[in-house]
C-alpha atoms as a PDB file:
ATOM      1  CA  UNK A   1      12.757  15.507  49.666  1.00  0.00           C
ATOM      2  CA  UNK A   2      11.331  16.935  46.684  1.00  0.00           C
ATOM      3  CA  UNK A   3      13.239  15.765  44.148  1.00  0.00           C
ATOM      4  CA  UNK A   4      13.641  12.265  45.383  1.00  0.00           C
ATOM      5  CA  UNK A   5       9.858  11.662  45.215  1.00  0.00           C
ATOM      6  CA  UNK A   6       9.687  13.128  41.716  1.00  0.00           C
ATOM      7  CA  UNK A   7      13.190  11.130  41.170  1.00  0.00           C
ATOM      8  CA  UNK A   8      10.998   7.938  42.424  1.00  0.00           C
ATOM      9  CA  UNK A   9       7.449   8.872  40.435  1.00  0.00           C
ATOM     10  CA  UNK A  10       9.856   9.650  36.959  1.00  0.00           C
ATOM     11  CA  UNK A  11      11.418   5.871  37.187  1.00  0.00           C
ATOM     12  CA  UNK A  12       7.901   4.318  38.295  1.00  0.00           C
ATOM     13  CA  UNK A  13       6.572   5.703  34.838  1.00  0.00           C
ATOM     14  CA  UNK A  14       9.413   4.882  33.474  1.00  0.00           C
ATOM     15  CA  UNK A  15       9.311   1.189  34.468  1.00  0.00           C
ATOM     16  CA  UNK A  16       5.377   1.211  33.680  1.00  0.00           C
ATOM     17  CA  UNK A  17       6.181   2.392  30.021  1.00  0.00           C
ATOM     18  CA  UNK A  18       9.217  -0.526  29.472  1.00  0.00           C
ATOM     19  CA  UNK A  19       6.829  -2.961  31.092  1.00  0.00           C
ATOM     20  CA  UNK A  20       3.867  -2.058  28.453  1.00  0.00           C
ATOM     21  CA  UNK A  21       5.971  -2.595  26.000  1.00  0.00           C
ATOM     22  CA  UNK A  22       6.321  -6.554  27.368  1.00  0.00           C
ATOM     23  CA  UNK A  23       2.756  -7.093  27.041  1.00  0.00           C
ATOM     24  CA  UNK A  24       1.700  -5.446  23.829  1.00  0.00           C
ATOM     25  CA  UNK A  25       2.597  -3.727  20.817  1.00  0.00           C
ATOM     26  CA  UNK A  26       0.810  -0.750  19.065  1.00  0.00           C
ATOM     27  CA  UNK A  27       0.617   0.268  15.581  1.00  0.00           C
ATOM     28  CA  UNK A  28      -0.113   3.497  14.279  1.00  0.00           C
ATOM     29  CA  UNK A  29      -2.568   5.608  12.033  1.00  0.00           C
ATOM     30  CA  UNK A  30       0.597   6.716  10.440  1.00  0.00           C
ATOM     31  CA  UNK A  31       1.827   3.254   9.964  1.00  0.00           C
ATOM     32  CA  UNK A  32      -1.357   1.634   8.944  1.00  0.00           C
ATOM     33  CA  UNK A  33      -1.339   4.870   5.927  1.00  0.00           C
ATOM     34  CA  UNK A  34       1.872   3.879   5.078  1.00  0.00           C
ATOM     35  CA  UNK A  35       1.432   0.107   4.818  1.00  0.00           C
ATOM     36  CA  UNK A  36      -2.014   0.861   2.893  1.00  0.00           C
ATOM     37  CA  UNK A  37      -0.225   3.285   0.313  1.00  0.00           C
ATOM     38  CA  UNK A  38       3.102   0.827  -0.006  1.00  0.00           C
ATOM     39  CA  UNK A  39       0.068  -2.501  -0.839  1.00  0.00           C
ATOM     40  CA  UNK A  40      -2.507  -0.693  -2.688  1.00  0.00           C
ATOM     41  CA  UNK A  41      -3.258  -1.705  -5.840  1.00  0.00           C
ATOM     42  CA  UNK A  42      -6.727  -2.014  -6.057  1.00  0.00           C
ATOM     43  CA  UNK A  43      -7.575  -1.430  -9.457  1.00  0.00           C
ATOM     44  CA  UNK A  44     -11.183  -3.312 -11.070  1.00  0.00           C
ATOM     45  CA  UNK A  45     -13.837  -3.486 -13.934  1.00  0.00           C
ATOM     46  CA  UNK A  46     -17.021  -3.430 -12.310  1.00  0.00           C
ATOM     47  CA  UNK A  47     -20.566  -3.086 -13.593  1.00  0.00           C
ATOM     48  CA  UNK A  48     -23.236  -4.312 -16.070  1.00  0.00           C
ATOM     49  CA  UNK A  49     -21.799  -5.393 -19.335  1.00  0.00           C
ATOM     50  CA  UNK A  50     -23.077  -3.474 -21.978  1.00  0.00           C
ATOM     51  CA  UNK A  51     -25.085  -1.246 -19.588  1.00  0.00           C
ATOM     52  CA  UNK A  52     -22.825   0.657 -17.194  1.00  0.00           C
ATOM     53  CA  UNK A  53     -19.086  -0.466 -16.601  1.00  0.00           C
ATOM     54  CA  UNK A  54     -16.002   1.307 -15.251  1.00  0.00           C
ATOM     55  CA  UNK A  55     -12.665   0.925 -14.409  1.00  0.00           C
ATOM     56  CA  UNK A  56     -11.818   1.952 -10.992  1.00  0.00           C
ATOM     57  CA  UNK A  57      -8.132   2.660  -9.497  1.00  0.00           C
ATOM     58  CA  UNK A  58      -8.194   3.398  -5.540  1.00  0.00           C
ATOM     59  CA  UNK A  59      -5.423   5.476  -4.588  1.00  0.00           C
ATOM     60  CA  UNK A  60      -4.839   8.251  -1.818  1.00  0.00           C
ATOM     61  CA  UNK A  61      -5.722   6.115   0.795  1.00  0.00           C
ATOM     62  CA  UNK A  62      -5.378   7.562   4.431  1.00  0.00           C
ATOM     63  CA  UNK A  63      -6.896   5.955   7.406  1.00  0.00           C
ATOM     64  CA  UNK A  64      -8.121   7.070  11.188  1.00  0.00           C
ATOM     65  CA  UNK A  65      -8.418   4.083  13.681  1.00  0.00           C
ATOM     66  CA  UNK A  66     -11.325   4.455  16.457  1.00  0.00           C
ATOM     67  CA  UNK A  67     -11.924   7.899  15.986  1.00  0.00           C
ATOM     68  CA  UNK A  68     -15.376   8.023  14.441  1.00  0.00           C
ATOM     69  CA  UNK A  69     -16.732   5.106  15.170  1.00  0.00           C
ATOM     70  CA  UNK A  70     -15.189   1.969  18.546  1.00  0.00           C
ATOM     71  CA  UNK A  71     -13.905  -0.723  16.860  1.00  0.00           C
ATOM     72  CA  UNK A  72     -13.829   0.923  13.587  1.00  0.00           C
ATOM     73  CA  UNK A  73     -11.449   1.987  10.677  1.00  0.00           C
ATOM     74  CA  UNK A  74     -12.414   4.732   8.549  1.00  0.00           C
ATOM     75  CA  UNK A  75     -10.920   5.336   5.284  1.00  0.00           C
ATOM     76  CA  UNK A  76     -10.806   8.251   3.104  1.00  0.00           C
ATOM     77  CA  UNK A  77      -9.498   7.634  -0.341  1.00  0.00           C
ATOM     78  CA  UNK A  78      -9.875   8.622  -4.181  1.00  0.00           C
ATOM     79  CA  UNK A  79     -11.131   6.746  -7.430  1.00  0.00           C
ATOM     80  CA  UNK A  80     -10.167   7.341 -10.900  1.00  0.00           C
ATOM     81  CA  UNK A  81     -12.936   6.304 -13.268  1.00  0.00           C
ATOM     82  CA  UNK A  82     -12.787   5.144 -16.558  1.00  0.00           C
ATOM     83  CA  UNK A  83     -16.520   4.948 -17.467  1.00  0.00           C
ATOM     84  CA  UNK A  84     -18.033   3.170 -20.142  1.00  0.00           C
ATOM     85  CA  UNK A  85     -22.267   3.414 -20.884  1.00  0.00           C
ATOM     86  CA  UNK A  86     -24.678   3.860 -23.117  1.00  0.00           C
ATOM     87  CA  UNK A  87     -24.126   7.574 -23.153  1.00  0.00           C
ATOM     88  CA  UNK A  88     -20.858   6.908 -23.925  1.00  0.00           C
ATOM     89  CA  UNK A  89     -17.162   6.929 -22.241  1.00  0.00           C
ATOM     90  CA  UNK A  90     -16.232   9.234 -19.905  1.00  0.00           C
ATOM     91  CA  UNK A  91     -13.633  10.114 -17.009  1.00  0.00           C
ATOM     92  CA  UNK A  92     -14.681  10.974 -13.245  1.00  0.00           C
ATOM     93  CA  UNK A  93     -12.928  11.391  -9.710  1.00  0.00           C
ATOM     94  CA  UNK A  94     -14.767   9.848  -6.775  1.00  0.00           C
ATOM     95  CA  UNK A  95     -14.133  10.907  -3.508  1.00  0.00           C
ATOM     96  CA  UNK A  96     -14.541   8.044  -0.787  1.00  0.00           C
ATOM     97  CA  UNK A  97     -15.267   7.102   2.663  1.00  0.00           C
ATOM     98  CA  UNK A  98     -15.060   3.604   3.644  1.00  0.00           C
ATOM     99  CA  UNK A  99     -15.258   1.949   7.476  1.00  0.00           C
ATOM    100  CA  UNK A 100     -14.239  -1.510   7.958  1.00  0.00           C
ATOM    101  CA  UNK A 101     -13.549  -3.949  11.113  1.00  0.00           C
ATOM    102  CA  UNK A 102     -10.255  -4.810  11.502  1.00  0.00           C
ATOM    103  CA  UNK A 103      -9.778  -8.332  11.947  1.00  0.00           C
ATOM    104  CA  UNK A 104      -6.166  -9.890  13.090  1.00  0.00           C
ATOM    105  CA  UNK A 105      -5.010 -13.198  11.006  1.00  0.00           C
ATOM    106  CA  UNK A 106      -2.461 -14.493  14.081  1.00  0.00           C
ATOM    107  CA  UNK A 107      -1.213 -17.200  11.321  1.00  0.00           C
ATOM    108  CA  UNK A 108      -0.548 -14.266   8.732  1.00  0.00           C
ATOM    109  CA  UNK A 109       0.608 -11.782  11.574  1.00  0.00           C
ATOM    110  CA  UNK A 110      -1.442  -9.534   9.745  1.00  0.00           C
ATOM    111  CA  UNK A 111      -4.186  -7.410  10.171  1.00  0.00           C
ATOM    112  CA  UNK A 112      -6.851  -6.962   7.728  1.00  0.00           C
ATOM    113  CA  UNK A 113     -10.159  -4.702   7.072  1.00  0.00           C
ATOM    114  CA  UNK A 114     -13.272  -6.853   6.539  1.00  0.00           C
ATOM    115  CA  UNK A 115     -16.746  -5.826   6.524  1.00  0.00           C
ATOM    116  CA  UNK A 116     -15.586  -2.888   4.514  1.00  0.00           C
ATOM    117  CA  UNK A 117     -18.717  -0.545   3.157  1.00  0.00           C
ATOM    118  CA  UNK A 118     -18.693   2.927   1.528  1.00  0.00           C
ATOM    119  CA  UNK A 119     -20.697   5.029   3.424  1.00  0.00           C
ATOM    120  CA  UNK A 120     -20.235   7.751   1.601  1.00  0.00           C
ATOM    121  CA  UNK A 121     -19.019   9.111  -1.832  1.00  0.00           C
ATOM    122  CA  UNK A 122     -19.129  11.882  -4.493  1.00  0.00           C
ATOM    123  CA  UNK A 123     -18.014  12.155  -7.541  1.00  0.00           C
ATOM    124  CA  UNK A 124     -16.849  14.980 -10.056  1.00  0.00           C
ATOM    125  CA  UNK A 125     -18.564  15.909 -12.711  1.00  0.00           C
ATOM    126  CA  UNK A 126     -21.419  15.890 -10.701  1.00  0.00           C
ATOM    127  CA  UNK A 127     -23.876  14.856 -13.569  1.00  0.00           C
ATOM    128  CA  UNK A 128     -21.870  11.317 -12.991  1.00  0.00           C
ATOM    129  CA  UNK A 129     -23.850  10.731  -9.780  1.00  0.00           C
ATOM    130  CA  UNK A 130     -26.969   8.592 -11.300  1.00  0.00           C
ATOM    131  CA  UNK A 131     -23.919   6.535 -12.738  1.00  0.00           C
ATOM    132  CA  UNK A 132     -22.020   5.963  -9.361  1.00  0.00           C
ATOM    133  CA  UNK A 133     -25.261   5.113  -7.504  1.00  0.00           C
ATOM    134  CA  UNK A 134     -25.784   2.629 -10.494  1.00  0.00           C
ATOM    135  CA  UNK A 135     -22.242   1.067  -9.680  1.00  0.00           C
ATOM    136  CA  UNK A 136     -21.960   1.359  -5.908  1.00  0.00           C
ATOM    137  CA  UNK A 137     -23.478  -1.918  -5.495  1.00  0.00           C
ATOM    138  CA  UNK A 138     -20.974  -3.372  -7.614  1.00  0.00           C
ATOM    139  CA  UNK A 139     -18.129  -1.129  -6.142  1.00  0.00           C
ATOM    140  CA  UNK A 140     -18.847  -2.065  -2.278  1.00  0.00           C
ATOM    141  CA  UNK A 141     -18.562  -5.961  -3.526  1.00  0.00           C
ATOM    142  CA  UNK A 142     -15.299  -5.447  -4.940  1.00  0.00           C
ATOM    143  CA  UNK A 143     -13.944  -3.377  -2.065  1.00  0.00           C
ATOM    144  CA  UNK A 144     -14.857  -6.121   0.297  1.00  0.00           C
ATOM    145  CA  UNK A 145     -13.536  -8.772  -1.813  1.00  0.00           C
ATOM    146  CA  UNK A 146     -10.067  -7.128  -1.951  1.00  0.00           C
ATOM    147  CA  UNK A 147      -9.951  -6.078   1.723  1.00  0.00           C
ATOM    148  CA  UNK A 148     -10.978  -9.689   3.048  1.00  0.00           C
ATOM    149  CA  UNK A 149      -8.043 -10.737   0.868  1.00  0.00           C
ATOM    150  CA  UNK A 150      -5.197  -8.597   1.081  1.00  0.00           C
ATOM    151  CA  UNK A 151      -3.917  -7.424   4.635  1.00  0.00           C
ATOM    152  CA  UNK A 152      -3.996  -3.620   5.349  1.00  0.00           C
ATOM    153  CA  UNK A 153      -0.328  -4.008   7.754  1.00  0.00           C
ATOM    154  CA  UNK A 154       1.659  -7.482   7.871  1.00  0.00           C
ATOM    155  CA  UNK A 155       4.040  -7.139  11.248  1.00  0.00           C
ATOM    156  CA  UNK A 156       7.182  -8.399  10.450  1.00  0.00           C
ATOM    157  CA  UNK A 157       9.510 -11.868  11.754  1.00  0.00           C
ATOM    158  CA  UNK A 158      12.822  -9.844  11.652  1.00  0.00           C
ATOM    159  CA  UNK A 159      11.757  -6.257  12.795  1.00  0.00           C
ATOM    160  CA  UNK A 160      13.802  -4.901  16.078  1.00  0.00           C
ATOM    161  CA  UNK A 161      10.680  -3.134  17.108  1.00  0.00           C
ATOM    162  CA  UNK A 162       8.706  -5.689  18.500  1.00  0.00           C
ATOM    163  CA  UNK A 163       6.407  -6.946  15.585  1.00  0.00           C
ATOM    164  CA  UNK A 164       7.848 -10.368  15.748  1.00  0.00           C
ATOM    165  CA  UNK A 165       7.036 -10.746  19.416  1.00  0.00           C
ATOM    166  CA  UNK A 166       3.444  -9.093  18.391  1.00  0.00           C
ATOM    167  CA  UNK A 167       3.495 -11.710  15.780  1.00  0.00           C
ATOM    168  CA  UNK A 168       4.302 -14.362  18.196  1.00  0.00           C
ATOM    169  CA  UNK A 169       2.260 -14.006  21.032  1.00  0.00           C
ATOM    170  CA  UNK A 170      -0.660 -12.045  20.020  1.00  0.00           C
ATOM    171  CA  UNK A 171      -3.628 -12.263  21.387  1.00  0.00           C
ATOM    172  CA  UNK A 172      -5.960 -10.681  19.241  1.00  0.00           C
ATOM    173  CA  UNK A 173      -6.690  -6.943  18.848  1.00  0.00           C
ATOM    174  CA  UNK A 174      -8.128  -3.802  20.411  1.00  0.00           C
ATOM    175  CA  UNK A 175      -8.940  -0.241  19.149  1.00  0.00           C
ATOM    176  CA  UNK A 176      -8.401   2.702  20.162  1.00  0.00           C
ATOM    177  CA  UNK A 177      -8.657   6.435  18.508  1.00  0.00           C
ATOM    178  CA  UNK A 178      -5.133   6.500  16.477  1.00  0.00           C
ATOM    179  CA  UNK A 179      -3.738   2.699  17.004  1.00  0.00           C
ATOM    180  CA  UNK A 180      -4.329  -0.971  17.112  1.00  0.00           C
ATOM    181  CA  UNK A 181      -3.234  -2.207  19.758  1.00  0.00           C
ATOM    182  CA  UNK A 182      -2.155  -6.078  19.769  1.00  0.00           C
ATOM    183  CA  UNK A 183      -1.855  -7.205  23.733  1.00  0.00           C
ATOM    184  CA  UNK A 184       0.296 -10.482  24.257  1.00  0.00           C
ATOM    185  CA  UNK A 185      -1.502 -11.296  27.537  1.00  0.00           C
ATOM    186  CA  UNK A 186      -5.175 -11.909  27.881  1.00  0.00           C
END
């Protein structure tokens, strides 16, 4: 008797899980990190002409989805700096944290990061720091520019795993700590 009830509970789960899959289609940190190192190319001369300007590469990117913050990505990432200023050129490493909203484009089938802010960010040598407050203005406009442009994950028309329903029949998406979830029923 038993083993036919847990024979009956392991297909009810088993029907729940197939049937989850028919109304909505996840995406992963893991996929998200890939997607973001595969498209990143952010790369930009930012700052005050004659004053303060660098060139900045973004690379390293890794994001966590809903973790620190509901409804919010946070990425880590690193910035090579090229640094040109009245004290003369110099190289630096910034270390980043970013968080950002993602935002799904249902025409695009893609999901991008808007409203993207560094909230926090050091940089080595340390004596650069007066210089990357100086810039960080300039660097949070770019970063937000590029995000609201470029798409973090596209889903795919031809994929076997589901994207192209995803892509068909979204219905927006939600958060939650390690995935985006796109539902397919209100």
């Amino acid at each position: 008797m038993k083993k036919m009830i847990f024979a009956a509970a392991l297909m009810l789960s088993g029907v729940l899980v197939g049937c989850n899959q028919l109304t909505q289609y996840s995406i992963s940190e893991q996929e998200i990190n890939q997607a973001l190192q595969k498209r990143n190319d952010f790369s930009k001369d930012i700052g005050l002409p004659g004053v303060a300007e660098a060139h900045i590469v973004l690379n390293n990117l890794a994001s966590e989805i809903g973790r620190e913050e509901p409804n919010k990505v946070t990425l880590t990432g690193d910035a090579n700096l090229d640094l040109s200023s009245l004290f003369g050129n110099q190289k630096a490493l910034m270390k980043l944290k970013l968080k950002a909203l993602p935002v799904f484009d249902k025409e695009k089938g893609a999901i991008f990061l808007q409203e993207m802010e560094v909230v926090d960010a050091t940089v080595t040598p340390e004596k650069m720091q007066g210089v990357l407050q100086t810039l960080m203005p300039y660097l949070n406009q770019s970063l937000r520019n590029y995000f609201n442009h470029r798409p973090a994950y596209v889903l795919k028309e031809d994929s076997s795993r589901g994207e192209a329903l995803a892509k068909k029949f979204a219905k927006g998406i939600e958060v939650k700590p390690g995935e985006i979830i796109i539902p397919f029923t209100d």
